[in-house]
N, C-alpha and C. Protein backbone atom coordinates (compact mmCIF):
# COMPACT_ATOMS: atom_id res chain seq x y z
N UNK A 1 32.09 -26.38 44.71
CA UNK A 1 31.37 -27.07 43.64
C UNK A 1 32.24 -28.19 43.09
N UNK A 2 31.60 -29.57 42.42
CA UNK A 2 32.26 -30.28 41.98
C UNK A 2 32.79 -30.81 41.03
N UNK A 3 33.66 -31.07 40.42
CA UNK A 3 34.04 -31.24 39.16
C UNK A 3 33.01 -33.22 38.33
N UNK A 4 32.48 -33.59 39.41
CA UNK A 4 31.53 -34.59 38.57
C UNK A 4 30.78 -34.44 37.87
N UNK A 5 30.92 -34.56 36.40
CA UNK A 5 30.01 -34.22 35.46
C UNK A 5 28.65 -35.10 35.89
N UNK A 6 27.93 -35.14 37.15
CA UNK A 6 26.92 -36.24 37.59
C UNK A 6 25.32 -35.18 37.00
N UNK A 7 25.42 -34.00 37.30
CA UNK A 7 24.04 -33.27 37.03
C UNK A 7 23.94 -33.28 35.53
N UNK A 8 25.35 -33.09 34.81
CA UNK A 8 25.19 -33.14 33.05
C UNK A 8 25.00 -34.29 32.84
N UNK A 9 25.26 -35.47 33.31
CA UNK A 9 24.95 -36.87 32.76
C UNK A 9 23.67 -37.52 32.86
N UNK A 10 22.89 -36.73 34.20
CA UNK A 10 21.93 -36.85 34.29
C UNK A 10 20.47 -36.29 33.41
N UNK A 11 21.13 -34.94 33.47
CA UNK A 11 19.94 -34.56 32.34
C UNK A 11 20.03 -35.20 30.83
N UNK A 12 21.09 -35.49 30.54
CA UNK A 12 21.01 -36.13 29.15
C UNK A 12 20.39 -37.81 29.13
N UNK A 13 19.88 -38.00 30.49
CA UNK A 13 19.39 -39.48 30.11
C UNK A 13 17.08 -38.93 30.05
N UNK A 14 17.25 -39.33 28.69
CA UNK A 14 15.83 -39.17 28.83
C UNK A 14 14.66 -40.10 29.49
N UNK A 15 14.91 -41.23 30.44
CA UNK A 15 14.75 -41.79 31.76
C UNK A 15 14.97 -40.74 32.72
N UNK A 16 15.46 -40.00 33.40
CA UNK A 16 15.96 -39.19 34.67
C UNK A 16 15.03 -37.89 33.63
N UNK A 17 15.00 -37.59 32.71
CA UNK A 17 13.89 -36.41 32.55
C UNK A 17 12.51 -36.42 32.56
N UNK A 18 12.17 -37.81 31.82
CA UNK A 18 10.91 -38.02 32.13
C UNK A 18 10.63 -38.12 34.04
N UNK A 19 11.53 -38.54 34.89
CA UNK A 19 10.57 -38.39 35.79
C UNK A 19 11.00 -37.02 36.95
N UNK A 20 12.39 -36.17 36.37
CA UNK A 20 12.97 -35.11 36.94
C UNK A 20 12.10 -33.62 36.26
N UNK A 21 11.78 -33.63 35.03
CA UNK A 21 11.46 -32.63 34.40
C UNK A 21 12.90 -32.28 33.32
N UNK A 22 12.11 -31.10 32.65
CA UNK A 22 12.77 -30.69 31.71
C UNK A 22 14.05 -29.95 32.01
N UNK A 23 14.15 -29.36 33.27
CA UNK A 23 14.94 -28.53 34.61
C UNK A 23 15.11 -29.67 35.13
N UNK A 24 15.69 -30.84 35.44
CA UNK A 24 15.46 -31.80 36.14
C UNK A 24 16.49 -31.56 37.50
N UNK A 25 15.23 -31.83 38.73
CA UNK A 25 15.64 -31.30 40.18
C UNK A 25 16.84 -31.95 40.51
N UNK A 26 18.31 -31.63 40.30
CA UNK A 26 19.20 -32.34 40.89
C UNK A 26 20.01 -31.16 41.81
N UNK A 27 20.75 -31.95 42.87
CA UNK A 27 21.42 -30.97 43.71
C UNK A 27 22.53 -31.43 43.83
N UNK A 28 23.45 -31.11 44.12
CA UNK A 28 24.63 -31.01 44.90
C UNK A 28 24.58 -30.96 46.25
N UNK A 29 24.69 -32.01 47.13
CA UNK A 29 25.22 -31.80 48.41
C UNK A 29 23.31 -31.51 49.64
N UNK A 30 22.69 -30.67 49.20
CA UNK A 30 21.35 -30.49 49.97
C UNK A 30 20.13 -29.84 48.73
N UNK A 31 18.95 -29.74 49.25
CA UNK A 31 17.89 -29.91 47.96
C UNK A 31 17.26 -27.94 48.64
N UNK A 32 16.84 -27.62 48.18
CA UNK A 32 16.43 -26.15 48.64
C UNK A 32 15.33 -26.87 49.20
N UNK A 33 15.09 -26.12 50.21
CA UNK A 33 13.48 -25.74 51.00
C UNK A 33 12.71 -25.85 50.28
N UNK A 34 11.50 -26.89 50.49
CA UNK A 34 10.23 -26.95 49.59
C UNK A 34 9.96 -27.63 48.09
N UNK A 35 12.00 -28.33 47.50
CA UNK A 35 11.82 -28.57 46.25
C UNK A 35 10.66 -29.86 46.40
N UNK A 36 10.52 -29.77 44.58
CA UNK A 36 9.09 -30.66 44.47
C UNK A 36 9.67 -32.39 44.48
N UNK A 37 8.85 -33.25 44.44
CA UNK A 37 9.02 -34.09 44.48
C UNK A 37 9.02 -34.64 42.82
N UNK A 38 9.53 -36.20 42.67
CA UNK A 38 10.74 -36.16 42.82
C UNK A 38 12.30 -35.97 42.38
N UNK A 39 13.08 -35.75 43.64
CA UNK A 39 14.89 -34.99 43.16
C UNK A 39 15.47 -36.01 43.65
N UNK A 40 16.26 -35.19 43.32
CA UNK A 40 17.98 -36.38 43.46
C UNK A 40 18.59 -35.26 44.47
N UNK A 41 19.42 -35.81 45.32
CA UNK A 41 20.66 -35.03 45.94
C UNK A 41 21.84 -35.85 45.94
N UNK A 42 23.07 -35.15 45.80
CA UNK A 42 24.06 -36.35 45.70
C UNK A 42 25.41 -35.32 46.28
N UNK A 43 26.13 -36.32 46.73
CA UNK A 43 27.27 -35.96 47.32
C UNK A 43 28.68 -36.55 47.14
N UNK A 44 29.64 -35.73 47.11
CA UNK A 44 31.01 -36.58 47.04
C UNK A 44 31.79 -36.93 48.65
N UNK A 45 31.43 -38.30 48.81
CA UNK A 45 31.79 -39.01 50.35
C UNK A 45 33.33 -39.06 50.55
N UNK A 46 34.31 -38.68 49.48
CA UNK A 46 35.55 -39.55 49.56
C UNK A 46 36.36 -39.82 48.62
N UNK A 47 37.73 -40.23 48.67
CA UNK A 47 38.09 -41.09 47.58
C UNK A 47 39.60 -40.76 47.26
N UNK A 48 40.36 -41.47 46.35
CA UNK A 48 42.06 -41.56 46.53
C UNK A 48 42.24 -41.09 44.91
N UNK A 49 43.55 -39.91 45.69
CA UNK A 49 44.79 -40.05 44.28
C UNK A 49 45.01 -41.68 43.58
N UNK A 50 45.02 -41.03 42.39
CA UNK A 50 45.67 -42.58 41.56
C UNK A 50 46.73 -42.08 41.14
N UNK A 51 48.35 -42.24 42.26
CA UNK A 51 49.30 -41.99 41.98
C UNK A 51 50.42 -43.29 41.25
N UNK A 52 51.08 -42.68 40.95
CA UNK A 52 52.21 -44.31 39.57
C UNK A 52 53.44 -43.61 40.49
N UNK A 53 53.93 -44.48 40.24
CA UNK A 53 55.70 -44.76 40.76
C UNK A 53 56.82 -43.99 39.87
N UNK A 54 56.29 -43.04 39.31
CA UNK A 54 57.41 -42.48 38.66
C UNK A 54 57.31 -41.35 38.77
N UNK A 55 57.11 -40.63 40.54
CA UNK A 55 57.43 -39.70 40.29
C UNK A 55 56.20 -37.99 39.80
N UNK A 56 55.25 -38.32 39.19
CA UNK A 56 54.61 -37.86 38.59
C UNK A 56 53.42 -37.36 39.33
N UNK A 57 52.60 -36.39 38.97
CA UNK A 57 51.39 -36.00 39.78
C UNK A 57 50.25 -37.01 39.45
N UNK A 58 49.78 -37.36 39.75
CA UNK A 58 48.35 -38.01 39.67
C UNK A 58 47.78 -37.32 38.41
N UNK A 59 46.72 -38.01 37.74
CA UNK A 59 45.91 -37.24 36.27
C UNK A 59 44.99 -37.99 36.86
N UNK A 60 44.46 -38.50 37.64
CA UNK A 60 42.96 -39.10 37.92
C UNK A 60 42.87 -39.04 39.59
N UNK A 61 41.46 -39.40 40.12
CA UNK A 61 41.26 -39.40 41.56
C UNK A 61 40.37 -40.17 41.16
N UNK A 62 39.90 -41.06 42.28
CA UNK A 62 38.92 -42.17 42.36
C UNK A 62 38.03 -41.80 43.38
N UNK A 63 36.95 -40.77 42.74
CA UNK A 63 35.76 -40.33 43.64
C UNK A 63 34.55 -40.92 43.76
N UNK A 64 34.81 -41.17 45.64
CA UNK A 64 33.33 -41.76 46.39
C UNK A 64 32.41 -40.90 45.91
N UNK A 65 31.19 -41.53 45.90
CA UNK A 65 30.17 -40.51 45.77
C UNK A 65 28.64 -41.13 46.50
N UNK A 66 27.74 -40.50 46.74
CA UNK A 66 26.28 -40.78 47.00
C UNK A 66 25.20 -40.25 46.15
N UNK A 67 24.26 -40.91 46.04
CA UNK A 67 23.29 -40.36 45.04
C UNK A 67 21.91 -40.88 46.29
N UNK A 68 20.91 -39.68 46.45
CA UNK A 68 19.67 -40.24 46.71
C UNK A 68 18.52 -39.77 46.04
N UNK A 69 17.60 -40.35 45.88
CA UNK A 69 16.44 -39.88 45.63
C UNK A 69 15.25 -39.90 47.07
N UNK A 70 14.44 -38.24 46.50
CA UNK A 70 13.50 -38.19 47.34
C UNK A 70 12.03 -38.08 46.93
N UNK A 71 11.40 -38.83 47.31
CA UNK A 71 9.82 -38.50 47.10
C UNK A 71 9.24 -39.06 47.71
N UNK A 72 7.69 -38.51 48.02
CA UNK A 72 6.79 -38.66 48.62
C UNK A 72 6.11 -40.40 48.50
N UNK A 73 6.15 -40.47 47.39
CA UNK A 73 6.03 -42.28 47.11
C UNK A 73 7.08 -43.05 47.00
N UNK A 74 7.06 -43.95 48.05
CA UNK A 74 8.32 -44.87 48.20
C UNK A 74 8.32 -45.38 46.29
N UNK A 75 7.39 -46.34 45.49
CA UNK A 75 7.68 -46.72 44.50
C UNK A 75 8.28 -46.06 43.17
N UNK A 76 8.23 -44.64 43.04
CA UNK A 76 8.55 -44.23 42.79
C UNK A 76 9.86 -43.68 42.55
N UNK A 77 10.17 -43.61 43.98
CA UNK A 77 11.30 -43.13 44.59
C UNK A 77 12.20 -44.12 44.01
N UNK A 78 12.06 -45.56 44.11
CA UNK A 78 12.34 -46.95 43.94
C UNK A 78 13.05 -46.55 42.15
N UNK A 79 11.94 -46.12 41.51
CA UNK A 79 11.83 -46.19 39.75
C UNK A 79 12.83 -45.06 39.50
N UNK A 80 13.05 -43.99 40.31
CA UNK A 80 13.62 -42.78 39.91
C UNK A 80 15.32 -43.42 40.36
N UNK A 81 15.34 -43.82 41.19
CA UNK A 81 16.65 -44.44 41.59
C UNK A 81 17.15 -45.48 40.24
N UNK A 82 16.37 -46.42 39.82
CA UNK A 82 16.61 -47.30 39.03
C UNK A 82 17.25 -46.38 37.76
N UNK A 83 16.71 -45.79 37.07
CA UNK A 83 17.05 -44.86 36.09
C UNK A 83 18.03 -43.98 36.51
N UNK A 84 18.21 -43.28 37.59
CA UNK A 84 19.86 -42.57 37.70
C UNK A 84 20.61 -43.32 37.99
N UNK A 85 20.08 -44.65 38.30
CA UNK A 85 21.70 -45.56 38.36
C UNK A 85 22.03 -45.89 37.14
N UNK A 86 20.97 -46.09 36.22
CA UNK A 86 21.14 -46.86 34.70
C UNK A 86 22.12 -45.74 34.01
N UNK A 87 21.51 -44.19 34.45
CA UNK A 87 22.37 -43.45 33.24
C UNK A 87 23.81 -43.44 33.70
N UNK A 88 23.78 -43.21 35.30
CA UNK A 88 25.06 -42.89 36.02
C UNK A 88 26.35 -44.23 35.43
N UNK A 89 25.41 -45.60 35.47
CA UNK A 89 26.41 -46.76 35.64
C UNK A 89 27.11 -47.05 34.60
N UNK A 90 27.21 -45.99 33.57
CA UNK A 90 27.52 -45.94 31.89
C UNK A 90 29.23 -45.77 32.33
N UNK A 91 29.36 -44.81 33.44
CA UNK A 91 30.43 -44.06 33.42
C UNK A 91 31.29 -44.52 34.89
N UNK A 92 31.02 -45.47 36.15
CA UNK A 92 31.70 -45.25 36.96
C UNK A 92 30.84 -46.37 37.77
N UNK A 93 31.40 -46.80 38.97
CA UNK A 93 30.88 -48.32 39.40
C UNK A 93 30.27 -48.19 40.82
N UNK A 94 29.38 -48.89 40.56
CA UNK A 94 28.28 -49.33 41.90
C UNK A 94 28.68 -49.89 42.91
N UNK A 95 28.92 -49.24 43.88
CA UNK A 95 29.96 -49.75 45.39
C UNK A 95 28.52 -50.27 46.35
N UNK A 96 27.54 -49.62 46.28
CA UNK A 96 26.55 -49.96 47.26
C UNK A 96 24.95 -50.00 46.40
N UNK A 97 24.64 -50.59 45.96
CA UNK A 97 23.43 -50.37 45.26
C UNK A 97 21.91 -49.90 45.98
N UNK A 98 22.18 -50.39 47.43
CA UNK A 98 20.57 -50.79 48.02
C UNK A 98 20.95 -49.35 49.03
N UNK A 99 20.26 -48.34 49.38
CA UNK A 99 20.24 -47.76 50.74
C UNK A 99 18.71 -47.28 50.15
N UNK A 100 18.04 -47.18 51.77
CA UNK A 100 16.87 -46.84 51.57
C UNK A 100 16.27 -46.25 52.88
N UNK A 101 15.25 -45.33 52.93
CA UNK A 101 14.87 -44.89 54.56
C UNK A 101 13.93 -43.86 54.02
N UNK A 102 13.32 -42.99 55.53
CA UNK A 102 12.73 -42.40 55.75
C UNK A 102 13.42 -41.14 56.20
N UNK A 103 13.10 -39.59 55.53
CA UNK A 103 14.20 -38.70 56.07
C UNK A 103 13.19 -38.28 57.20
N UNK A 104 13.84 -37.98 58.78
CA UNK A 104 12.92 -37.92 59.62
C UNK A 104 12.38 -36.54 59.73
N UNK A 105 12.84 -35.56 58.80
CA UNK A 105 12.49 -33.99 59.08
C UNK A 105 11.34 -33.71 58.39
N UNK A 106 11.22 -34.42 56.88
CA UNK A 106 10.90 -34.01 56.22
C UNK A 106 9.79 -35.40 55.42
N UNK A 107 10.20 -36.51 56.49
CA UNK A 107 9.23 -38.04 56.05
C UNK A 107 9.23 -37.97 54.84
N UNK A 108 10.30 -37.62 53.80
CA UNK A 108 9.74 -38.31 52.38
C UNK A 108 10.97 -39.38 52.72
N UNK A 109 10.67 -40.48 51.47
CA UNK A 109 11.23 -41.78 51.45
C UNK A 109 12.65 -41.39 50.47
N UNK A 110 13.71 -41.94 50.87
CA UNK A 110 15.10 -41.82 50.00
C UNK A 110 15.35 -43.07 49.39
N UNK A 111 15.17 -43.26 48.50
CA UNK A 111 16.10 -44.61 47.93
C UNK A 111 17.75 -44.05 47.27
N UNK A 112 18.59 -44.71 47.06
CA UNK A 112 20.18 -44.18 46.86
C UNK A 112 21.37 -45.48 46.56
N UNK A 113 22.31 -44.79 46.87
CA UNK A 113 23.45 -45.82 46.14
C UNK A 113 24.55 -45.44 46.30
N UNK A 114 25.73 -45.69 46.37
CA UNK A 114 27.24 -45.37 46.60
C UNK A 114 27.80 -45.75 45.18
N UNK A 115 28.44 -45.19 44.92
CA UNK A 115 28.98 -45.45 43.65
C UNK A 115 30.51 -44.70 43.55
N UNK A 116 31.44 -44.99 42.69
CA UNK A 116 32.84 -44.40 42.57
C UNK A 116 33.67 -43.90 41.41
N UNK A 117 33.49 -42.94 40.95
CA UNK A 117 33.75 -42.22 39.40
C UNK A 117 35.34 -41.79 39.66
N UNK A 118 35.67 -42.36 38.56
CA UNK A 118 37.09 -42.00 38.44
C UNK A 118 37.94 -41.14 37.49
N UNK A 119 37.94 -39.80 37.62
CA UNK A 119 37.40 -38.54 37.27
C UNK A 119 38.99 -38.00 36.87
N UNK A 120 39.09 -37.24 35.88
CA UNK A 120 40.29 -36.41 35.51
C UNK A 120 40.56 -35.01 36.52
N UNK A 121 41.94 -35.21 36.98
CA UNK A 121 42.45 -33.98 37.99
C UNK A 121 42.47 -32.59 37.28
């Protein structure tokens, strides 16, 4: 499990609840079988110690991350992305803004984003 406060930051934006719910569908890493439309799944891709020259352990890491959204309506999908980037971009920076596709198992539409939070060790 991950130490990105990304699922708490999310429910506190009342944008990402209005269109997640009150439970708002976010995952870590894969979405359960059958969740409803639309969720978020997000993942940590990567990312470096922020070590100093004296010696010392690192107190931060500079974590890659992915965020997608899934639903059945591409525009949507589009609107739900817009709003978890808005709450997310409060706290950590937009490396890739645009990814977008078709998941082929499951044909709902993903819109998503790369982004890089730089997080206490």
């Amino acid at each position: 499990m991950s130490y990105l406060p990304i699922n708490r930051t999310l429910k506190e934006s009342p944008a990402v609840v209005a269109y997640l719910g009150s439970e708002p569908r976010i995952y870590e890493d894969i979405a359960p079988e059958g969740a409803a439309v639309p969720y978020v799944v997000w993942q940590e891709l990567g990312g470096k110690s922020l070590n100093y020259v004296d010696n010392m352990p690192a107190d931060n890491d500079d974590v890659m991350y992915q965020v997608k959204v899934y639903d059945t309506n591409a525009k949507r999908a589009y609107e739900v992305r817009t709003a978890v980037r808005k709450a997310l971009e409060l706290y950590c920076f937009i490396m890739n803004p645009r990814i977008s596709g078709v998941d082929p198992q499951t044909k709902q539409y993903f819109r998503g984003f790369d982004a890089s939070w730089i997080h206490d060790t």
